[in-house]
Protein backbone atom coordinates (compact mmCIF):
# COMPACT_ATOMS: atom_id res chain seq x y z
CA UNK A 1 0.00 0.00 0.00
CA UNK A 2 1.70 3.57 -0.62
CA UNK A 3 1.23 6.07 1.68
CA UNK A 4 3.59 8.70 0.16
CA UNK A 5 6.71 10.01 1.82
CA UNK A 6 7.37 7.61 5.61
CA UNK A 7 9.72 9.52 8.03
CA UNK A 8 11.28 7.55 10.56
CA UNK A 9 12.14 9.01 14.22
CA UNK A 10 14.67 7.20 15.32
CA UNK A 11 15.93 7.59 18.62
CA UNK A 12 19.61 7.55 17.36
CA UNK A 13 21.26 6.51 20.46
CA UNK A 14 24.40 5.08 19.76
CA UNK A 15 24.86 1.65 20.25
CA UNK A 16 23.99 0.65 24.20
CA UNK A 17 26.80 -0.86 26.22
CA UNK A 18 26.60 -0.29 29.79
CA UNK A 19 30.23 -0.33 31.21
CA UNK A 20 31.20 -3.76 31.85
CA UNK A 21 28.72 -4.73 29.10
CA UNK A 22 31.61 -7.17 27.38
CA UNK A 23 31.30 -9.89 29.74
CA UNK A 24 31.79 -14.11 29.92
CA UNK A 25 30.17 -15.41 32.98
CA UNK A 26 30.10 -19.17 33.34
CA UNK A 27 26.40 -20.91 32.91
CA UNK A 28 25.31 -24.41 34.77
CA UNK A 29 26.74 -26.15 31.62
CA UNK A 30 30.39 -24.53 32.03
CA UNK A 31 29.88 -22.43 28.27
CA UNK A 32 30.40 -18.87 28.22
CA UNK A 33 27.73 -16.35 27.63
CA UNK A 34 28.01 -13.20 26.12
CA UNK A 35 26.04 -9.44 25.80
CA UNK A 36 24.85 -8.89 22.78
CA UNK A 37 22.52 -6.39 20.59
CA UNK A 38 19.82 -7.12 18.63
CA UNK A 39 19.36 -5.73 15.62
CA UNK A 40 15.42 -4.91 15.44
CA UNK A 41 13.70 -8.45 16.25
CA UNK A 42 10.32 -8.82 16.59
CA UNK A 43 9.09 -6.18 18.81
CA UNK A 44 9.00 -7.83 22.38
CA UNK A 45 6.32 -6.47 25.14
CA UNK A 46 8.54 -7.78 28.11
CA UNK A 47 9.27 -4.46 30.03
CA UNK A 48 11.69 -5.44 32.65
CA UNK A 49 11.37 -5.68 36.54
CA UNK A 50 14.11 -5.77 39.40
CA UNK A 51 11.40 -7.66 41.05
CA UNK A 52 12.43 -10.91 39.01
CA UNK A 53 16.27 -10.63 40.25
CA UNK A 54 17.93 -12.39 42.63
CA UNK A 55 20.78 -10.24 43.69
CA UNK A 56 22.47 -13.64 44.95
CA UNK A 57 23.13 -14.99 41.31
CA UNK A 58 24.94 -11.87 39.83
CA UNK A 59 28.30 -9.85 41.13
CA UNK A 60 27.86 -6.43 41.35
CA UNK A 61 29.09 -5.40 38.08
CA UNK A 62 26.26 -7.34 36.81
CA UNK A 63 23.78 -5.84 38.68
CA UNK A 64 24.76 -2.46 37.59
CA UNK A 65 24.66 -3.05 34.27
CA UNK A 66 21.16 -4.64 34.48
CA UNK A 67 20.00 -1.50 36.32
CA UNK A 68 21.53 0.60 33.46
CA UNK A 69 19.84 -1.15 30.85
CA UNK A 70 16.61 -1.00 32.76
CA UNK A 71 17.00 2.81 32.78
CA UNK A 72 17.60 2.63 29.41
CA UNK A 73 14.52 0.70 28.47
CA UNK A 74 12.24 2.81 29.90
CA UNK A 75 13.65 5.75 28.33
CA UNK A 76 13.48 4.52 25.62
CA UNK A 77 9.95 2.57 24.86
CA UNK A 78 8.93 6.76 26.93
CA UNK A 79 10.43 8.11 24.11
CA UNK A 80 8.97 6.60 21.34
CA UNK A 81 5.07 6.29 23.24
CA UNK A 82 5.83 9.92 22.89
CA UNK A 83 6.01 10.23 19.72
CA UNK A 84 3.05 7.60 18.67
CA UNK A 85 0.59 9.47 20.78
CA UNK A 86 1.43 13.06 19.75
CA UNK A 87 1.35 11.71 15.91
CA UNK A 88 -1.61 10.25 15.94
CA UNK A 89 -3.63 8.75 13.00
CA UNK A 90 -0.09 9.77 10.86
CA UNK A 91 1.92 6.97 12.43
CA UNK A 92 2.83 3.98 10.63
CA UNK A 93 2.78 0.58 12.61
CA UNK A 94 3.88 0.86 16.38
CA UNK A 95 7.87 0.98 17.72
CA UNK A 96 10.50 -0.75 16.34
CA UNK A 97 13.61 -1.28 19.17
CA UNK A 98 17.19 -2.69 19.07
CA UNK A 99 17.71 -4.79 22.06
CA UNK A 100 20.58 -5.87 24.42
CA UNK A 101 20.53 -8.93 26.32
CA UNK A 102 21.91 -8.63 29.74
CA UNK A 103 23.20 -10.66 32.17
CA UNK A 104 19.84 -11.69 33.32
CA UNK A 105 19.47 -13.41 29.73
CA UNK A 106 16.59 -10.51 29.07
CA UNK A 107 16.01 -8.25 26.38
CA UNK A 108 16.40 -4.58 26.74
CA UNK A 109 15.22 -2.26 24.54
CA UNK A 110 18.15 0.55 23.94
CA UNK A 111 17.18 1.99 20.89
CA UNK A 112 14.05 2.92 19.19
CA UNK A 113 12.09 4.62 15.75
CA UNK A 114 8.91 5.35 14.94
CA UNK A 115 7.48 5.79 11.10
CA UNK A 116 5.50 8.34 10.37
CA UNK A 117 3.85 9.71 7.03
CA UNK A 118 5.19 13.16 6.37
CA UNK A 119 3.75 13.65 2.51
CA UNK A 120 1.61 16.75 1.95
CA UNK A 121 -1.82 15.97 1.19
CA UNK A 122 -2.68 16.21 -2.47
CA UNK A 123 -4.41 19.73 -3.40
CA UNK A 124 -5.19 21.04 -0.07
CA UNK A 125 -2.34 23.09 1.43
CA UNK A 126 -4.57 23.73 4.30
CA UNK A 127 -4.54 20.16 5.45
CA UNK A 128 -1.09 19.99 4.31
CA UNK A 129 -0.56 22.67 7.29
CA UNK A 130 -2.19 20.68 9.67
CA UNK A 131 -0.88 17.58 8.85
CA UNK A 132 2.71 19.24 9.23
CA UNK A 133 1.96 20.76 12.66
CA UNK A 134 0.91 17.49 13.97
CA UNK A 135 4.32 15.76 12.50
CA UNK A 136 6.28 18.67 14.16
CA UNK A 137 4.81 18.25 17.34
CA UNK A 138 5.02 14.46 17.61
CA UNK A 139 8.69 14.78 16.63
CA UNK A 140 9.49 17.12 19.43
CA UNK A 141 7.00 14.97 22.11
CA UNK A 142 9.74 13.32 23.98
CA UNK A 143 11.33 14.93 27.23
CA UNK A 144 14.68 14.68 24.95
CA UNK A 145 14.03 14.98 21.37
CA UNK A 146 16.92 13.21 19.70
CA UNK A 147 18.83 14.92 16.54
CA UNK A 148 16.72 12.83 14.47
CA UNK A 149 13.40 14.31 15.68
CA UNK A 150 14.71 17.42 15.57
CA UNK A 151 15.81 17.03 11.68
CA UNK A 152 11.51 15.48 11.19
CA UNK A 153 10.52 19.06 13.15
CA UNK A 154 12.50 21.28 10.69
CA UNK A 155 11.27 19.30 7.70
CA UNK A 156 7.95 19.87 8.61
CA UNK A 157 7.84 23.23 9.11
CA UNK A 158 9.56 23.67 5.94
CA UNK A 159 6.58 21.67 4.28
CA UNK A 160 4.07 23.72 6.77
CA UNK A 161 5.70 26.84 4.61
CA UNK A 162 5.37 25.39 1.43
CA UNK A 163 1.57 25.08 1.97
CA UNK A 164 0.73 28.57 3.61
CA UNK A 165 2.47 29.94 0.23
CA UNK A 166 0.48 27.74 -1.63
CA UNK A 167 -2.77 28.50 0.16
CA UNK A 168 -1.59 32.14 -0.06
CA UNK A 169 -1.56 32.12 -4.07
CA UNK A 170 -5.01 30.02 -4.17
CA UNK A 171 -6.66 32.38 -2.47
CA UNK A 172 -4.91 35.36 -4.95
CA UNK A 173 -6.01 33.60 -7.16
CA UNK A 174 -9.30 33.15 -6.46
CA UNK A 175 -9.74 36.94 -5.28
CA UNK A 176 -8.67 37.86 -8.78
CA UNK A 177 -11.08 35.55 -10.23
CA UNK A 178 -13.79 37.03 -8.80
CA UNK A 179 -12.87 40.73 -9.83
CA UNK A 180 -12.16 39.97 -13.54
CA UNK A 181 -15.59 37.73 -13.08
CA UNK A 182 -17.54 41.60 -11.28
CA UNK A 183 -15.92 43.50 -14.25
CA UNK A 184 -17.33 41.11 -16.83
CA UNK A 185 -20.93 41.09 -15.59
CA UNK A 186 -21.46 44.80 -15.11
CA UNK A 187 -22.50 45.67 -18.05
CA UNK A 188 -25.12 43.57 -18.53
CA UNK A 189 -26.01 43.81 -14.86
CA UNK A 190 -26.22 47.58 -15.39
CA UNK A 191 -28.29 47.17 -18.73
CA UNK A 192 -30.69 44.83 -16.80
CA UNK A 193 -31.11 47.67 -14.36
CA UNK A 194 -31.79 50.23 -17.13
CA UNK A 195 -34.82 48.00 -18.45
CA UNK A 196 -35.98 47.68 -15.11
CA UNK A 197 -35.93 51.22 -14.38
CA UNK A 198 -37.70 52.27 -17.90
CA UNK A 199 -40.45 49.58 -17.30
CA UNK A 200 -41.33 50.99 -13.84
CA UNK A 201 -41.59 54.77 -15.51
CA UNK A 202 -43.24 53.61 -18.18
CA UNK A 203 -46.12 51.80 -16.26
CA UNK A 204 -45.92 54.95 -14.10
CA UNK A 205 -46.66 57.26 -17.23
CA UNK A 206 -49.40 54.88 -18.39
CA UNK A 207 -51.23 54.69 -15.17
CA UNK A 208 -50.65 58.20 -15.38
CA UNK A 209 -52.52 59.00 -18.71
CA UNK A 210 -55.56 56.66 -17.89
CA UNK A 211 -55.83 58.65 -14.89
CA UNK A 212 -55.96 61.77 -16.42
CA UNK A 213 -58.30 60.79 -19.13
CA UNK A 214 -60.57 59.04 -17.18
């Protein structure tokens, strides 16, 4: 399905690594495991909990990096609710994240984007303008717009622009259409007005004579 120009917010964090992120801690088996980012999997609804952690099975280092990435995953999934509610019906699908896996073995979202359609609506520069103030404002929703949003904002006012200069010549336009349209009717408007005027003398002369000869 096309749905014209798609803009993508993207969070643009730079690839998530809490300090001490590189790791090899020993599972039951005796294998290493490693931290590791996702690149965009299916979008998973697990928000993590400390509730679920047992500070017993992880060293310290590990349990500051899986309070980091918890941070992180929060801000993150905050800043891109942001931007789906402020954009409304002009979003495209829901969040997209990339993920890092922490020592708990979970998934943590630590970067994010969010499509939205940014094309002007075809022949109607005022709903162009209102479609553009809507993108601008769900670009600039979260607490901490990223560079990203901020480069979606300036587009759209730029296209906002476009269509109040468009609007702005339509209605020129049309204003000029109507004059040329008054100066072409006024003759025969003012003709129409001379007949009317002679027919209401005229019966006024008759009525007149009939009174004066009766």
């Amino acid at each position: 399905m096309s749905i014209g120009q798609i803009t993508r917010y993207a969070a643009d964090y730079a690839p998530y690594r809490a300090e001490g992120a590189h790791y090899n801690r020993p599972n039951n088996s005796g294998a290493a495991d490693s931290g590791s980012i996702a690149a965009r999997p299916p979008q998973d609804e697990y928000i993590p909990s400390s509730d679920n952690i047992l500070a017993q099975d992880f060293t310290l280092e590990e349990l500051q990096i899986i309070s980091n990435l918890q941070t992180r995953d929060r801000e993150v999934r905050a800043h891109e609710q942001a931007h789906i509610s402020a954009g409304g019906a002009h979003i495209r699908g829901g969040a997209s994240y990339e993920y890092q896996v922490g020592p708990d073995k979970k998934r943590y979202a630590v970067g994010g984007e969010v499509s939205i359609d940014t094309s002007p609506v075809r022949d109607d520069p005022q709903a162009t303008i209102a479609k553009m103030q809507t993108v601008r404002a769900a670009a600039l929703a979260p607490a901490s717009p990223s560079g990203q949003d901020r480069a979606v904002a300036a587009a759209a006012s730029q296209a906002e622009a476009r269509a109040h200069a468009e609007l702005s010549e339509k209605r020129a336009a049309e204003t000029q259409g109507n004059q040329n349209g008054g100066s072409q009717n006024a003759a025969p408007r003012i003709f129409a007005d001379a007949i009317a005027a002679y027919t209401i003398n005229a019966n006024s002369y008759t009525a007149r004579i009939i009174q004066a000869v009766g």
